[in-house]
Protein backbone atom coordinates (compact mmCIF):
# COMPACT_ATOMS: atom_id res chain seq x y z
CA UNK A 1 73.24 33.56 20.22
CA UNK A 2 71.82 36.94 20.44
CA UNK A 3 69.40 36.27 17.63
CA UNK A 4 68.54 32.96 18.74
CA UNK A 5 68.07 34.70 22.33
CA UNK A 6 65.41 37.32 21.00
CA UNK A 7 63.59 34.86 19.28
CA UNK A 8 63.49 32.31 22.08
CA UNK A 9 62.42 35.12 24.27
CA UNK A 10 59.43 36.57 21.08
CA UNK A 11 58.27 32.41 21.50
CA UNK A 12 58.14 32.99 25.28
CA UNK A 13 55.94 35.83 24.77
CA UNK A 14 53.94 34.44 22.33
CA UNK A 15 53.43 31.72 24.15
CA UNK A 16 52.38 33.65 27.22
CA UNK A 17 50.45 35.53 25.16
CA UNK A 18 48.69 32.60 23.80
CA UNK A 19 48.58 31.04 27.37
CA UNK A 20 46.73 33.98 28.45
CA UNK A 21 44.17 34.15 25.41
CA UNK A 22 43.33 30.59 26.18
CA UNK A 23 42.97 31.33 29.81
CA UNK A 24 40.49 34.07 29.86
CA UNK A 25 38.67 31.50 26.81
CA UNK A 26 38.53 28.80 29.17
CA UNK A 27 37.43 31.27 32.41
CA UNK A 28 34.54 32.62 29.85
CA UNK A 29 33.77 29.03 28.92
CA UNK A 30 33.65 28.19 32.57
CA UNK A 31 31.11 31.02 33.60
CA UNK A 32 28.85 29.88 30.14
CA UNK A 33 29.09 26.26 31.53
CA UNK A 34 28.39 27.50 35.03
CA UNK A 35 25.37 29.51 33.56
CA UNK A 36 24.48 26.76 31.99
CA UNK A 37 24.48 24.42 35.02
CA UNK A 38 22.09 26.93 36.65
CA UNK A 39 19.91 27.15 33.73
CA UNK A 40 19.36 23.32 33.74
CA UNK A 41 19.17 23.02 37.80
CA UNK A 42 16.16 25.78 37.24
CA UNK A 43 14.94 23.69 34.13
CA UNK A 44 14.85 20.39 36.74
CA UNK A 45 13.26 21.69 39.44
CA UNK A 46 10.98 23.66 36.61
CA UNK A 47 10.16 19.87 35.86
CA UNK A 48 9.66 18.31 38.98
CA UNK A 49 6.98 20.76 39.66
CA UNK A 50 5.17 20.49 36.53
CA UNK A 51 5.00 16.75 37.42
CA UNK A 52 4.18 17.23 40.59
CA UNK A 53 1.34 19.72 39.83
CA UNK A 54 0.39 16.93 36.93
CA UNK A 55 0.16 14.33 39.02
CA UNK A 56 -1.95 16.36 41.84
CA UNK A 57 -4.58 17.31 39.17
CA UNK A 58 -4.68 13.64 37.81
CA UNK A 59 -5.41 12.63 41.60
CA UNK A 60 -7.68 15.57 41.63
CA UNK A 61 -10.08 15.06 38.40
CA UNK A 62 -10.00 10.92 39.64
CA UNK A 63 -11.30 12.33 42.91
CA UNK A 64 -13.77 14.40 41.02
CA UNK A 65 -14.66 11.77 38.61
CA UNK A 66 -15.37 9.11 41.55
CA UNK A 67 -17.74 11.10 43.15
CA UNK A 68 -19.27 12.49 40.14
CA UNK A 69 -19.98 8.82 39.63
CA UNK A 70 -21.57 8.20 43.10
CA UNK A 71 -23.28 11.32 42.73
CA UNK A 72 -24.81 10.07 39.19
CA UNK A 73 -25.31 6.83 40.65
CA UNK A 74 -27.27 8.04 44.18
CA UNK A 75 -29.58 10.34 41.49
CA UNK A 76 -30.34 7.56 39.50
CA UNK A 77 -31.34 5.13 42.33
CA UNK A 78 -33.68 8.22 43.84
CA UNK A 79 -35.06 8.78 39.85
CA UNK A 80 -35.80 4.72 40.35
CA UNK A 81 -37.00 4.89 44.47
CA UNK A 82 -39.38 7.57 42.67
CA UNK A 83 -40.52 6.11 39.83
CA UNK A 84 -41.34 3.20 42.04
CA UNK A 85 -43.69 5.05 44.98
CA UNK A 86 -45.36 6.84 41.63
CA UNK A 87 -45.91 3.34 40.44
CA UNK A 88 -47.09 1.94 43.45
CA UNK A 89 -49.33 5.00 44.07
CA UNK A 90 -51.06 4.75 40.18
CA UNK A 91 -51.75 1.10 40.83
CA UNK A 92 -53.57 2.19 44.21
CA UNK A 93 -55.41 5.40 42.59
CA UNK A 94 -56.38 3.13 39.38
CA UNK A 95 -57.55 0.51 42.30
CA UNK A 96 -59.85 2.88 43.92
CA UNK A 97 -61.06 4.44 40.40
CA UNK A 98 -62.21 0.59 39.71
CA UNK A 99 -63.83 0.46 43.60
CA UNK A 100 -65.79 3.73 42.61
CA UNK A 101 -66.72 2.73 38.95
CA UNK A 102 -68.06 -0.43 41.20
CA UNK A 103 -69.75 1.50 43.40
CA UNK A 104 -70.95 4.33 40.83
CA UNK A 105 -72.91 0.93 39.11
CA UNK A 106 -74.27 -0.23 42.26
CA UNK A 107 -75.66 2.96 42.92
CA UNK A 108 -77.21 3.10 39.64
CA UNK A 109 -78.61 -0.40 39.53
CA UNK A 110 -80.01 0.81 43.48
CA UNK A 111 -81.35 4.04 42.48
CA UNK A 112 -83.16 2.53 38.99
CA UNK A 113 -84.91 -0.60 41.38
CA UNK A 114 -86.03 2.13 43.93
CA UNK A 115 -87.04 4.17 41.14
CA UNK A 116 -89.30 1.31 39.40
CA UNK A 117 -90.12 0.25 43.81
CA UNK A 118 -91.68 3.76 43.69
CA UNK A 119 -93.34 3.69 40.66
CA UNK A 120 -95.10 0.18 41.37
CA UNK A 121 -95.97 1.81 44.69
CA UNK A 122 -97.71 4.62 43.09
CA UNK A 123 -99.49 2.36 40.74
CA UNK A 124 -100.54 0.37 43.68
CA UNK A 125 -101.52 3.32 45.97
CA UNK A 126 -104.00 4.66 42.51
CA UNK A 127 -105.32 1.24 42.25
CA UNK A 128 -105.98 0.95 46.16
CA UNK A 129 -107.45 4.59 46.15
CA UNK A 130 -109.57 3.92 43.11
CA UNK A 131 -111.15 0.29 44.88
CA UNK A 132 -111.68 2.82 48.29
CA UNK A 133 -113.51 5.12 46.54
CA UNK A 134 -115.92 2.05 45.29
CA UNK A 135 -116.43 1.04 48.57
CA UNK A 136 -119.14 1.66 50.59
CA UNK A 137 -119.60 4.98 52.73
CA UNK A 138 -119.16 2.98 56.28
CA UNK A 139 -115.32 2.52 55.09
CA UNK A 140 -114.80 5.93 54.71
CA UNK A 141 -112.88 6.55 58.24
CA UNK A 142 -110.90 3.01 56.82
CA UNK A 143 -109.94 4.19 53.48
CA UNK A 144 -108.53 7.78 55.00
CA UNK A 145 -106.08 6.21 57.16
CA UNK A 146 -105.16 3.93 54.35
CA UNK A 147 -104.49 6.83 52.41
CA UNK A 148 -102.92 8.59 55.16
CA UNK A 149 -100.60 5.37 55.41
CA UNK A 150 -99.51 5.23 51.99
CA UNK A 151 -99.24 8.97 51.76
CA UNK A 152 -96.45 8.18 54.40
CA UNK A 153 -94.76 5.79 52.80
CA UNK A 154 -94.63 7.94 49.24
CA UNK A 155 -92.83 10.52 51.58
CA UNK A 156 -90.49 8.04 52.64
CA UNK A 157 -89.71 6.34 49.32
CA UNK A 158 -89.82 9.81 47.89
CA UNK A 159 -87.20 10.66 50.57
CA UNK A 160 -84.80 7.76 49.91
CA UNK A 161 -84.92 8.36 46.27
CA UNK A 162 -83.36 11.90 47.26
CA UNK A 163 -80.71 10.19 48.82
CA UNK A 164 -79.81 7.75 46.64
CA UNK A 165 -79.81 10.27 44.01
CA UNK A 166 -77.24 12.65 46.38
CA UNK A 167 -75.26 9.30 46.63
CA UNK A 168 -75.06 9.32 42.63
CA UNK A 169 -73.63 12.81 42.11
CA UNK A 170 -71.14 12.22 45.17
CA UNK A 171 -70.04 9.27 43.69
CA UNK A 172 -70.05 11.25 39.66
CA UNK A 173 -68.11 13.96 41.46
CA UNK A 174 -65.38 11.47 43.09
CA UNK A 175 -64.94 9.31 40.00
CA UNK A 176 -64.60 13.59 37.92
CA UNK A 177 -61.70 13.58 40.77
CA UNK A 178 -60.24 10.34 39.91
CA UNK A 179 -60.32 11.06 36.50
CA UNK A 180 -58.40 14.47 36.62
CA UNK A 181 -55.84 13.02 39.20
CA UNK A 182 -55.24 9.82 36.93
CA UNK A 183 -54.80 12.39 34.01
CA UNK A 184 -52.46 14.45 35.81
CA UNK A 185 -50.45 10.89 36.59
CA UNK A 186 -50.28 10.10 33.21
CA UNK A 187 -48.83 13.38 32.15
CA UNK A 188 -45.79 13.38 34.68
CA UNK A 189 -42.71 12.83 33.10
CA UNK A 190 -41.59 9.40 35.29
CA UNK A 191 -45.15 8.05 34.21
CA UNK A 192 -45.04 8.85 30.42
């Protein structure tokens, strides 16, 4: 019985023993389990912010992609308002190149008939002067104030031969002007 005691009471121990060995297991189990816990409630909230950061920069580059759009779109309509008022101011500079040209050829064909109006009028004031001289001495005082007369009227055509020939290099010089600002059109960018 005393045997049997001892070795009821070594069992006891053990078992105690054991008991205790698994309780300080299961306490360091707890805390790792516990640690664990912690480690996955950081890890969750870890995650919830990377989404929510995710989703604000998705929001973010749509916002920035919308108005990157409108902003393409508003430069592209002003490219196309411009290209348009360039357009419509070419047609109106080639329209007054072709009104000068016009006028640059009616000057001409004005400036040769006054040209060949003064020539006949020369002819005609030799062929007058030559029949005056012929004449007899009492038309003398008569023939000077013919001459005088036509004399006059030389100045005169002389004088609007000046002019028309002024008109002609005006008009040379605006169509030069034309010319330069049509080449300068052409070589803009929108135009080409």
């Amino acid at each position: 019985a005393v045997f049997l005691y001892n070795h009821l009471q070594q069992k006891v121990r053990n078992a105690e023993a054991l008991a205790q060995k698994y309780k300080q297991q299961q306490e360091a189990l707890s805390a790792q389990l516990q640690v664990v816990y912690e480690h996955r409630s950081r890890l969750e909230r870890s995650l919830q912010k990377e989404r929510g950061e995710h989703k604000k920069t998705k929001e973010d580059f749509l916002v920035y992609k919308l108005e990157a759009q409108e902003a393409l779109n508003k430069e592209k309509q002003d490219s196309m308002n411009r290209y348009g008022a360039l357009s419509s101011q070419h047609k109106i500079l080639k329209n007054q190149h072709d009104d000068v040209k016009k006028q640059l050829l009616e000057l001409q064909l004005q400036h040769n008939s006054l040209k060949l109006e003064q020539r006949k009028a020369l002819e005609s004031h030799s062929q007058k002067l030559a029949q005056l001289q012929q004449q007899k001495d009492t038309e003398v005082t008569n023939l000077q104030d013919t001459v005088f007369k036509l004399r006059e009227e030389s100045k005169l055509l002389r004088k609007a031969h000046q002019e028309v020939h002024s008109q002609l290099l005006n008009a040379q010089a605006q169509m030069e002007e034309f010319r330069q600002l049509k080449e300068a059109l052409q070589k803009m960018p929108g135009l080409r």
